[in-house]
Protein backbone atom coordinates (compact mmCIF):
# COMPACT_ATOMS: atom_id res chain seq x y z
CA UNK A 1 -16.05 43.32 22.24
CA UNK A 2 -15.96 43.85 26.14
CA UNK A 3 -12.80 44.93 27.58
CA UNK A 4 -11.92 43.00 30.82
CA UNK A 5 -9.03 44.77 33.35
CA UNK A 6 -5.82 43.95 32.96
CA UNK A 7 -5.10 43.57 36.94
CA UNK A 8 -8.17 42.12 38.28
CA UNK A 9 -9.63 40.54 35.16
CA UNK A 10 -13.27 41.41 35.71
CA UNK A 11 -15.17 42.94 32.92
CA UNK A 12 -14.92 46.28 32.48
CA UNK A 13 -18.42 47.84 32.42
CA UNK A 14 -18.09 51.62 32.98
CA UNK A 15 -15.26 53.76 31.84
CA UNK A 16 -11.75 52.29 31.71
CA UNK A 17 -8.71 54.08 32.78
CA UNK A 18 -5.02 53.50 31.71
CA UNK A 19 -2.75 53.63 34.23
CA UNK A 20 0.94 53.08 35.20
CA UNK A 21 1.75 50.37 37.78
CA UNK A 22 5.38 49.75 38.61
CA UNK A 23 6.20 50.77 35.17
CA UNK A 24 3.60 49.11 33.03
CA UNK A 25 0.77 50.65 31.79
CA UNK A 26 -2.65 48.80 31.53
CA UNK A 27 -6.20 48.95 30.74
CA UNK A 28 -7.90 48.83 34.04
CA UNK A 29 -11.45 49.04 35.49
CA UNK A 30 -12.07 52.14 38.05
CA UNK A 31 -11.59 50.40 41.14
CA UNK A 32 -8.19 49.00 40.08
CA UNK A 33 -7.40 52.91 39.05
CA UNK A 34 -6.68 53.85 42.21
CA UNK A 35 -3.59 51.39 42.10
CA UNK A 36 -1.86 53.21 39.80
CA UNK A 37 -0.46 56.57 38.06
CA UNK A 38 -3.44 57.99 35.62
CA UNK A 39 -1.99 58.34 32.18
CA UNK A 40 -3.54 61.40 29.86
CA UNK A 41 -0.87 60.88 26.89
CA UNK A 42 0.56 57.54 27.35
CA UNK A 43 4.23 57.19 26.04
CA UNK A 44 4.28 54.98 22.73
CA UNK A 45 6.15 51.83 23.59
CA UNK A 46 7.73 49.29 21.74
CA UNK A 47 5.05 45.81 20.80
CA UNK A 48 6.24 43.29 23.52
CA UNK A 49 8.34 40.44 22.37
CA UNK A 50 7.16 37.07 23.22
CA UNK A 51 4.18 34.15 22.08
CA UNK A 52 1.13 35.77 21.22
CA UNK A 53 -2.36 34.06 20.54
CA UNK A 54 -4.48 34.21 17.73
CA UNK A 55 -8.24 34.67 18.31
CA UNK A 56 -11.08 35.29 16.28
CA UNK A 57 -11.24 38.92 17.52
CA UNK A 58 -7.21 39.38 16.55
CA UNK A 59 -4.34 39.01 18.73
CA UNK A 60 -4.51 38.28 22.61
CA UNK A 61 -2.30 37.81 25.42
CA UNK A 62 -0.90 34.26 25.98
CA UNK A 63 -2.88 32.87 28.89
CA UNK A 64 -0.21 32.72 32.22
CA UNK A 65 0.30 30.12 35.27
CA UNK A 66 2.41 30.20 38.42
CA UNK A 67 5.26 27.98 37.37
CA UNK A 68 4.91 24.53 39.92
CA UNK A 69 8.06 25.33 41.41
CA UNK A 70 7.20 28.62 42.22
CA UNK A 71 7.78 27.08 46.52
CA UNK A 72 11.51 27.09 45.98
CA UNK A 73 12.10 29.54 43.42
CA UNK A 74 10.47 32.36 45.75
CA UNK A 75 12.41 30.68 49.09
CA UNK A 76 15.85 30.66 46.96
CA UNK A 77 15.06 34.03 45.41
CA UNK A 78 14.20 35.15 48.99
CA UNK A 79 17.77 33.93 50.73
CA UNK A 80 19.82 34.97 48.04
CA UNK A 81 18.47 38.72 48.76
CA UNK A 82 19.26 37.81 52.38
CA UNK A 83 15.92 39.08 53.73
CA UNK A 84 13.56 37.04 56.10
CA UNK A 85 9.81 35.91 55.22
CA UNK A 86 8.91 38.92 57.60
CA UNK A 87 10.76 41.28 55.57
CA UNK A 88 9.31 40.25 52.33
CA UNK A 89 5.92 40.33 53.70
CA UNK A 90 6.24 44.19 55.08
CA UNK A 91 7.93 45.15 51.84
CA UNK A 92 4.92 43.79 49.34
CA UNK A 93 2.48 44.10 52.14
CA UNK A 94 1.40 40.32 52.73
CA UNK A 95 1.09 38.60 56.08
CA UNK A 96 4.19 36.60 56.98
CA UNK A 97 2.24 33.42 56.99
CA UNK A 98 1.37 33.65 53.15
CA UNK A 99 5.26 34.22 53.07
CA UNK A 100 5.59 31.23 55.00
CA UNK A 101 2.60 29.38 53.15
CA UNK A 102 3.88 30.21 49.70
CA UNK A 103 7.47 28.41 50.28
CA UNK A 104 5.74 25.29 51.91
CA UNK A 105 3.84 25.13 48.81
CA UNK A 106 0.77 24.91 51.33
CA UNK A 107 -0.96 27.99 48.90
CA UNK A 108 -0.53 28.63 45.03
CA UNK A 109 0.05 32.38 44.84
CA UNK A 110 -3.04 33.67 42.45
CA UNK A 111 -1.49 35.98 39.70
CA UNK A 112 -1.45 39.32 41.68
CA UNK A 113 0.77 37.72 44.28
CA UNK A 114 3.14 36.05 41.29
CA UNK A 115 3.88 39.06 39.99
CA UNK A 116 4.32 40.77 42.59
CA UNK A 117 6.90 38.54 44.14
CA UNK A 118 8.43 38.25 41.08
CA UNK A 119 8.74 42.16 40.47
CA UNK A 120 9.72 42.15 44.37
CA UNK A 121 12.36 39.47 43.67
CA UNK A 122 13.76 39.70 40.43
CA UNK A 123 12.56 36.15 39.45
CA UNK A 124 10.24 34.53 36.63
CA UNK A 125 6.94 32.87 38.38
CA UNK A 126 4.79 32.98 35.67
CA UNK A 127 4.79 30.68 32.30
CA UNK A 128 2.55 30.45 29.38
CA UNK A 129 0.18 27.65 29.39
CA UNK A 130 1.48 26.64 26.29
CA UNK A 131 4.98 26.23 27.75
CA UNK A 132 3.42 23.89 31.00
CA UNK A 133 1.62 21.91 28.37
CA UNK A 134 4.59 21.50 26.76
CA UNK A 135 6.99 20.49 29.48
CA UNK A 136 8.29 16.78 29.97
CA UNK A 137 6.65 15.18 33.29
């Protein structure tokens, strides 16, 4: 069974690494490592809580998508913390105009960027698939 990493998704074909990023720690490939805190006894935590997948191979994560109203939930996430689009942007290290982009709805954050603004902002961007497939239109 081929281990992909957990931050970039690619297949992991040399040696994996766990490491800590803002508080998590995950199964990454070595050029994601560098992101993060190397981990030689990782602490024991509690199994997650949430919908969980069975595969053939055992148990997987749910797959995750930016939730459609991710425009307004970052803008109103964004003004309630009273900062400006060029003070998010410095503080997770983005241009301003993917700030700006991202609120218009002109560009669908990929994953990285969701969870980063959510971390960033305190807010929930990403939803199971399951959940979108379930949700009235």
């Amino acid at each position: 069974m081929a281990l992909t990493c957990e931050v970039c998704g690619n297949q992991i074909v040399t040696a994996s690494s766990r490491v800590e990023i803002d508080g998590a720690i995950l199964q990454v490939c070595q050029s994601c490592a560098k992101r993060g805190r190397p981990m030689m006894n990782p602490v024991r935590r509690a199994r997650p809580v949430g919908p969980r997948l069975t595969t053939r191979g055992g148990l997987s994560e749910p797959e995750l998508e930016v939730d459609p109203e991710y425009y307004s939930i970052v803008r109103r996430a964004r003004e309630k913390l009273g900062i400006t689009q060029e003070a998010l942007g410095r503080a997770i290290n983005v241009k301003t105009s993917v700030i700006s982009h991202v609120e218009t709805g002109k560009i669908k954050p990929d994953l990285i960027l969701a969870r980063t603004l959510a971390h960033y902002l305190k807010v929930q961007l990403l939803i199971s698939s399951s959940d979108l497939d379930q949700a009235p239109r």
